[in-house]
Protein backbone atom coordinates (compact mmCIF):
# COMPACT_ATOMS: atom_id res chain seq x y z
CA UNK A 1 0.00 0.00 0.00
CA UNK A 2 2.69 2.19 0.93
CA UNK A 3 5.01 1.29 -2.21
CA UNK A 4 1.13 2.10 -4.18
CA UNK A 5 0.88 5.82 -2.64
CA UNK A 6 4.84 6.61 -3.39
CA UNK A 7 4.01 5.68 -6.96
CA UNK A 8 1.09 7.97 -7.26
CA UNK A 9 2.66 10.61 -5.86
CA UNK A 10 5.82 10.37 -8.71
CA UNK A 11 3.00 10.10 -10.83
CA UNK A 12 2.18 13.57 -10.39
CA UNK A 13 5.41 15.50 -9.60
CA UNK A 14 6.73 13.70 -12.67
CA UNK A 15 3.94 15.02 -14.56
CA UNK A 16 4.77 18.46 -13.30
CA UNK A 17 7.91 18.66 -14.11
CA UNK A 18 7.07 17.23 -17.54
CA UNK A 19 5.16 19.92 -18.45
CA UNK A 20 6.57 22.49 -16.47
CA UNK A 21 10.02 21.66 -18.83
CA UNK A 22 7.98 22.26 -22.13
CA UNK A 23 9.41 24.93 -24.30
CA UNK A 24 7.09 27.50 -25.67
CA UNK A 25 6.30 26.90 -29.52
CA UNK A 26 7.52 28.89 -32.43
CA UNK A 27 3.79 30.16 -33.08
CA UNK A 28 1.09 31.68 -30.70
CA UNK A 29 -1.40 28.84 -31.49
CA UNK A 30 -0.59 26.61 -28.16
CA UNK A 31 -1.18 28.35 -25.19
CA UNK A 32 -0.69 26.11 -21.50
CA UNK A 33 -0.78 26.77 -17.74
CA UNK A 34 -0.58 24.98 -14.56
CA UNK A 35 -0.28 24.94 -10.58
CA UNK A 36 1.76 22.43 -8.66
CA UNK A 37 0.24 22.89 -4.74
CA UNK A 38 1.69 20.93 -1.80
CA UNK A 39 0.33 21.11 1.30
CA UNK A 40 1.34 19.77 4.82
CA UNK A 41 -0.95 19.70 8.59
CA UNK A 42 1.15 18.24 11.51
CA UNK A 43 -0.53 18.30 14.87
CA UNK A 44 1.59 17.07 18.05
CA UNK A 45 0.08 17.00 21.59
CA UNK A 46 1.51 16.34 24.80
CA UNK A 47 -0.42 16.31 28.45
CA UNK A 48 -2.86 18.42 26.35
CA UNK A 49 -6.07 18.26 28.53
CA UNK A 50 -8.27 19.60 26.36
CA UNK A 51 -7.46 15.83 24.26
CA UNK A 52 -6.99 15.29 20.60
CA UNK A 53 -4.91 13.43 19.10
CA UNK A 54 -1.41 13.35 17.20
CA UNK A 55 -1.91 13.85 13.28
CA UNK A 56 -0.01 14.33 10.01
CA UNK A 57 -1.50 15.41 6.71
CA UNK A 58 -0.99 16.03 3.01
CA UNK A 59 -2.68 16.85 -0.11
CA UNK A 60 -0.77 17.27 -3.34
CA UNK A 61 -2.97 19.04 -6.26
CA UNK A 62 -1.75 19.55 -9.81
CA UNK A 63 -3.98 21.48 -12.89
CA UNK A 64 -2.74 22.17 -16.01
CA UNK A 65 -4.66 23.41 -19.12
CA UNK A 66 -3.35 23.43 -22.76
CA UNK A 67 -5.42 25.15 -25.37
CA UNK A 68 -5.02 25.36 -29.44
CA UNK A 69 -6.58 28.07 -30.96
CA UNK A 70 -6.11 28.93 -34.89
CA UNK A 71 -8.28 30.37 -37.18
CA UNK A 72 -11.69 28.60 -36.83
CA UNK A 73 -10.16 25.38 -35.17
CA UNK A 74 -10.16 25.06 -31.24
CA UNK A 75 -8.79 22.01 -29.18
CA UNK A 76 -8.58 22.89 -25.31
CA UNK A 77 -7.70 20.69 -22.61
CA UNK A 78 -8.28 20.30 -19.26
CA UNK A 79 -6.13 17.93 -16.34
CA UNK A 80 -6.72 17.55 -13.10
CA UNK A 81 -5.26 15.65 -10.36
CA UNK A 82 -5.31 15.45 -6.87
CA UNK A 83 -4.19 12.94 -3.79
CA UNK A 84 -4.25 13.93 0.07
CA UNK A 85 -3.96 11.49 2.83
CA UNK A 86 -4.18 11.63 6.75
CA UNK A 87 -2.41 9.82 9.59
CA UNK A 88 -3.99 10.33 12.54
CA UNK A 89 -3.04 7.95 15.89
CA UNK A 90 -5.65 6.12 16.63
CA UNK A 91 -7.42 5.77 13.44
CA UNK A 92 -4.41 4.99 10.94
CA UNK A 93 -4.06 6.30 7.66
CA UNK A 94 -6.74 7.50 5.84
CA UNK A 95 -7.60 8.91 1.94
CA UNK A 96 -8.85 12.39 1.94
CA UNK A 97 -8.87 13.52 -1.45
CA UNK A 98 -8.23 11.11 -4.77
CA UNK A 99 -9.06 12.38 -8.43
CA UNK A 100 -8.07 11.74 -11.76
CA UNK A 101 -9.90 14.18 -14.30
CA UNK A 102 -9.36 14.87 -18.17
CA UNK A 103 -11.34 16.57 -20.84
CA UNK A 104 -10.84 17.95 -24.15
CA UNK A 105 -13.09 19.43 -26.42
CA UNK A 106 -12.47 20.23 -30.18
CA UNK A 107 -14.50 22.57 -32.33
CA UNK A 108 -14.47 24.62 -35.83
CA UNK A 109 -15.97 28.19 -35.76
CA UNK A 110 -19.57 28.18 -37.98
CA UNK A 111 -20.66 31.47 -36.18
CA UNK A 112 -18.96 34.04 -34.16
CA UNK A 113 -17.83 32.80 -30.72
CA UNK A 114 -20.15 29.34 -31.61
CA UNK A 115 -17.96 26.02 -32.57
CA UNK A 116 -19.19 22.71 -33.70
CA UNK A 117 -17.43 20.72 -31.38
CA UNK A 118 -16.63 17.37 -30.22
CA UNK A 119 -16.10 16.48 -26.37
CA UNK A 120 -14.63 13.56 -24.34
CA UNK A 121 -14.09 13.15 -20.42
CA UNK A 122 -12.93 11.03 -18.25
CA UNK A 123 -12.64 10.72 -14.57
CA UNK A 124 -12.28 8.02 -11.98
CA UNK A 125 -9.40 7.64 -8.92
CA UNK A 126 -5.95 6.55 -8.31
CA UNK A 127 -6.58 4.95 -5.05
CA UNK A 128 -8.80 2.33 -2.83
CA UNK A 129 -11.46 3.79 -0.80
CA UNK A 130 -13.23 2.40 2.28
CA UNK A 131 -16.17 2.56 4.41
CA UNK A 132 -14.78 3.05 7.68
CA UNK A 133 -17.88 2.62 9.48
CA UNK A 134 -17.65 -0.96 9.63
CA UNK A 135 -15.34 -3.62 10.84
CA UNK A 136 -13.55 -4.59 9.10
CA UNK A 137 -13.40 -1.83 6.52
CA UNK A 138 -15.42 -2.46 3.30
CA UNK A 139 -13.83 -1.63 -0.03
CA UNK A 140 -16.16 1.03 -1.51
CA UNK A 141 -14.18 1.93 -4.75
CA UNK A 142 -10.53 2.25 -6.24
CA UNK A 143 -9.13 2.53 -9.63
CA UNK A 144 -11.98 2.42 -12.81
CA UNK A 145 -14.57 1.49 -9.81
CA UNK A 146 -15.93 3.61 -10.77
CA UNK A 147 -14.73 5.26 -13.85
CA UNK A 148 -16.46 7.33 -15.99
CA UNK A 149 -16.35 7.73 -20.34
CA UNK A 150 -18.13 10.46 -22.19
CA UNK A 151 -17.84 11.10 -25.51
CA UNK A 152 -20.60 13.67 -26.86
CA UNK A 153 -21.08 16.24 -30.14
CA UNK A 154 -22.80 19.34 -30.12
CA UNK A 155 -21.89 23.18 -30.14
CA UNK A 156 -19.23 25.34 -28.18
CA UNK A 157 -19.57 28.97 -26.90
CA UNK A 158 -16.99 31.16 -25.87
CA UNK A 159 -18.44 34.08 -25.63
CA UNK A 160 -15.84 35.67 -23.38
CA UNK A 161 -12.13 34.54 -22.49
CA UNK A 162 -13.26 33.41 -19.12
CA UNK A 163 -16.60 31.61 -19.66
CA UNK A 164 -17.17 28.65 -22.60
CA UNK A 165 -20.00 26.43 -22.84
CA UNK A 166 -20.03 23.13 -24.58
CA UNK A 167 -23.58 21.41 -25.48
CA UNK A 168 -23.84 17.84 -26.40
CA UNK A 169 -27.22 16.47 -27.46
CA UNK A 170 -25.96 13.11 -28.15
CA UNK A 171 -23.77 11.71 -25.54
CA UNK A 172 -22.67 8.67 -24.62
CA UNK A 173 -21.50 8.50 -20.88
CA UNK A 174 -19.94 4.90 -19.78
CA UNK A 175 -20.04 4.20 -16.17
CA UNK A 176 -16.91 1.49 -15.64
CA UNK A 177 -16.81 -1.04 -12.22
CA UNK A 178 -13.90 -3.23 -13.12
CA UNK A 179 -13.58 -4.27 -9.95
CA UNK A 180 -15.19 -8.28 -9.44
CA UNK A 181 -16.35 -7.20 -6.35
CA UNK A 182 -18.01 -4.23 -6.46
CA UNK A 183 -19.79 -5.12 -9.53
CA UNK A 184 -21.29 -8.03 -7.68
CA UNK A 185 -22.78 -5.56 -5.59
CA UNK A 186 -24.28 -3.49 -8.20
CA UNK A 187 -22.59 -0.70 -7.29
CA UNK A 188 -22.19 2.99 -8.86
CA UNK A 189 -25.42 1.81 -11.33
CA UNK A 190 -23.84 -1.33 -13.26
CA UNK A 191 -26.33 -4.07 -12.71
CA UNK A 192 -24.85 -6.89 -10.29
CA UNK A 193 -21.90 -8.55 -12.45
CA UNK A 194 -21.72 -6.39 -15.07
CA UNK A 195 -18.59 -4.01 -15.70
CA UNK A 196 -19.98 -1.29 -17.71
CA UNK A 197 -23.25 0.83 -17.36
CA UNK A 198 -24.00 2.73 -20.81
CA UNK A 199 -26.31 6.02 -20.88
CA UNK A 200 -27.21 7.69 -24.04
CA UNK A 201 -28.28 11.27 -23.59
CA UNK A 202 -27.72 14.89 -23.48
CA UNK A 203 -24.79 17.11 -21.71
CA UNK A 204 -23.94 20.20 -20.45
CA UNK A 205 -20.64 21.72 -19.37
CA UNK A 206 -20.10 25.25 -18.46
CA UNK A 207 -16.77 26.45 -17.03
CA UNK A 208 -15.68 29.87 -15.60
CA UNK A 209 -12.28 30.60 -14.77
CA UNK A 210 -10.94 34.12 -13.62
CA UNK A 211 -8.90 36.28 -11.57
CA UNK A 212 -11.91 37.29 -9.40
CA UNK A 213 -9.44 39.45 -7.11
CA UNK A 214 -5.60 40.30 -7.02
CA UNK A 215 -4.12 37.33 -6.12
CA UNK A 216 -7.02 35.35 -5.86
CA UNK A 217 -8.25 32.61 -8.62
CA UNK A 218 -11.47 31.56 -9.08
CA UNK A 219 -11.91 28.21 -11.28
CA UNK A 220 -15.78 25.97 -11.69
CA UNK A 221 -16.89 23.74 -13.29
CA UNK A 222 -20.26 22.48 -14.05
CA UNK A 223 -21.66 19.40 -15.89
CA UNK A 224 -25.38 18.37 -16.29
CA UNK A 225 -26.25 15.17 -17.43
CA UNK A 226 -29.61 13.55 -18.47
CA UNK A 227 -29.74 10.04 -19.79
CA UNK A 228 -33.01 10.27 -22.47
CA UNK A 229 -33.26 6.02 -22.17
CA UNK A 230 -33.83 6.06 -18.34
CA UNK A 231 -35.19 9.32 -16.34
CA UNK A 232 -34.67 11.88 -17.92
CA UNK A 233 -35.92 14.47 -15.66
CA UNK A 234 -33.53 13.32 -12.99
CA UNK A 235 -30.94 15.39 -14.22
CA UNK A 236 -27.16 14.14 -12.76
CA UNK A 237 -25.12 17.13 -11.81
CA UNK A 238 -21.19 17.32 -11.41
CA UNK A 239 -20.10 20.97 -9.56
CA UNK A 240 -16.29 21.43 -9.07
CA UNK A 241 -15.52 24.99 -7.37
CA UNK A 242 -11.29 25.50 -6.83
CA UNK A 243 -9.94 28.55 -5.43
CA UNK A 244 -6.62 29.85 -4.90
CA UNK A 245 -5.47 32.69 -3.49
CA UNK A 246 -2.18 33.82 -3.47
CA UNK A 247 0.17 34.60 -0.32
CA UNK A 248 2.94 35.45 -2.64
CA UNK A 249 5.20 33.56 -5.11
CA UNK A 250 5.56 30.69 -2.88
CA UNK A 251 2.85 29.93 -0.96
CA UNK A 252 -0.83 29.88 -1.10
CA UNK A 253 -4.39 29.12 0.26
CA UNK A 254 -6.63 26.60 -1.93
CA UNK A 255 -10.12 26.06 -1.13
CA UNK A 256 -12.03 23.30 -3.01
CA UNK A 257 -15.69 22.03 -3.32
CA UNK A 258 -17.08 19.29 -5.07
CA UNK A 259 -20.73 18.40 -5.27
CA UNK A 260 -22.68 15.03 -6.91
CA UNK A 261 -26.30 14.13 -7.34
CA UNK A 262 -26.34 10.70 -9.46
CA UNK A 263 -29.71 8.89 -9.55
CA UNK A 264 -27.31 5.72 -10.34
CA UNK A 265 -25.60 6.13 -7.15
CA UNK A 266 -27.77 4.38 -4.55
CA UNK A 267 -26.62 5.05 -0.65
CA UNK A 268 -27.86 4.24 2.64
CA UNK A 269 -30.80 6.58 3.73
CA UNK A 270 -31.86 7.26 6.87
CA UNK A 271 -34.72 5.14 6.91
CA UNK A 272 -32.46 1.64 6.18
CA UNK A 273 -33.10 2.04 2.47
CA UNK A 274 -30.92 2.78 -0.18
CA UNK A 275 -31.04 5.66 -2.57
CA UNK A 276 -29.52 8.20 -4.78
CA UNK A 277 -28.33 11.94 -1.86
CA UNK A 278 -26.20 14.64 -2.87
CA UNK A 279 -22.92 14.26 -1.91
CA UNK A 280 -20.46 17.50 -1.20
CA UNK A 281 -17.14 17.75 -0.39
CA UNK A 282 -14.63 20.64 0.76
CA UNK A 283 -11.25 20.90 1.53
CA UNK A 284 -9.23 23.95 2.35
CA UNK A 285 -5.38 23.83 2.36
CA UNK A 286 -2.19 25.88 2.85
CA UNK A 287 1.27 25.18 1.39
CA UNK A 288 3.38 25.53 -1.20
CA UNK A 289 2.43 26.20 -4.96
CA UNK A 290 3.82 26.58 -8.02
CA UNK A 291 2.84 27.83 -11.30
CA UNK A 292 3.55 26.82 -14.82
């Protein structure tokens, strides 16, 4: 497990410095930019009588966006990835943040600001993750369990440098539980054995990304999904919020959100049933960045 987490992590600062090494082209169509964030928590008590308990923390984020742009042809590319973990004494080691996320979306101009465009995403997570509610823990997901495919065509606006739009009216979105286990269970939609889920319908991405402040960065994402075979009026939405403001060169504050509604996802509800919540997460860090 250890050996696992080491590898991820040179994953991603290889990846960095890959990218960050890049020379810049002989013509102004490529234009590409990252941020390379480290961040540390350490908590040591001793005859505190207040209690707690000793902790160590990190999260390591890296973005980077590369973008073609000539004539009427657009290609722009998104990547995203981010691994945190805790240590605390009593409980062990523990996954706090894990995400793997790519998209790219090409288009050719047909009206001003308005592309016919292709799109393709795909997300899913280095790591395992468990429910630690039980004993032992469960496995609830790792690599590809889930993943997720979508390939879509449709229209692109960019109607300003810091807002596009991409629209999709056919899309194909493959749900993937490679997994043995947790596609015995059914889980993340796939019906009990099965390995893929396939959804045919229409999507929505909208993205805003701008310097909101000095020094402070304001980057979301949205993504609406409705499958036109199954429900269609339960609409799956995908809300990424990442913000980063700027102590100076060096050092900075991120703040991060993430919020899910996915009728496929089935959880525990309060009454003993199971059924598809909305799920949020946020994280707020301090370290070390740098940009590229």
């Amino acid at each position: 497990m250890i050996q696992k987490r080491c590898f991820i992590l040179t994953i991603m600062v290889l990846c960095a410095s890959v990218l960050s090494a890049q020379t810049e082209p002989d013509t102004c169509y490529w234009t590409g930019k990252g941020l390379f964030s480290v961040n540390l928590s350490q908590v040591s008590l001793t005859n505190w009588a207040a209690g707690g308990e000793n902790t160590v923390g990190f999260d390591v984020l890296m973005n980077y966006s590369l973008d073609y742009k000539k004539d009427k042809t657009i290609w722009q590319n998104r990547l995203e990835m981010n691994y945190g973990m805790n240590d605390m004494e009593t409980s062990g080691t523990r996954k706090t943040n894990d995400k793997l996320y790519f998209s790219s979306t090409y288009g050719y101009e047909i009206a001003k600001n308005l592309y016919l465009s292709s799109l393709l995403t795909f997300e899913t997570q280095f790591d395992e993750g468990f429910n630690y509610s039980t004993n032992p823990y469960t496995l609830i997901s790792k690599f590809m369990s889930p993943g997720y495919l979508t390939v879509g065509l449709g229209l692109t606006w960019t109607p300003k440098p810091w807002f596009k739009a991409t629209y999709t009216p056919a899309t194909w979105r493959g749900t993937f539980v490679t997994d043995d286990e947790l596609s015995a269970q059914g889980a993340f939609g796939v019906d009990p054995g099965e390995h893929l889920y396939s959804a045919f319908g229409s999507n929505l991405k909208m993205e805003y990304e701008q310097e909101i402040m000095e020094n402070i960065k304001l980057y979301s994402r949205l993504e609406l999904f409705s499958d036109y075979l199954d429900e269609p009026k339960n609409v799956d939405v995908k809300w990424d919020v990442q913000i980063t403001m700027a102590v100076n060169k060096w050092f900075s504050t991120n703040i991060s959100t993430n919020l899910i509604y996915d009728n496929d996802i089935k959880m525990l509800q309060d009454d003993g049933t199971k059924g598809p919540r909305t799920q949020f997460k946020e994280a707020l860090a301090v370290g070390f960045k740098f940009d590229f």
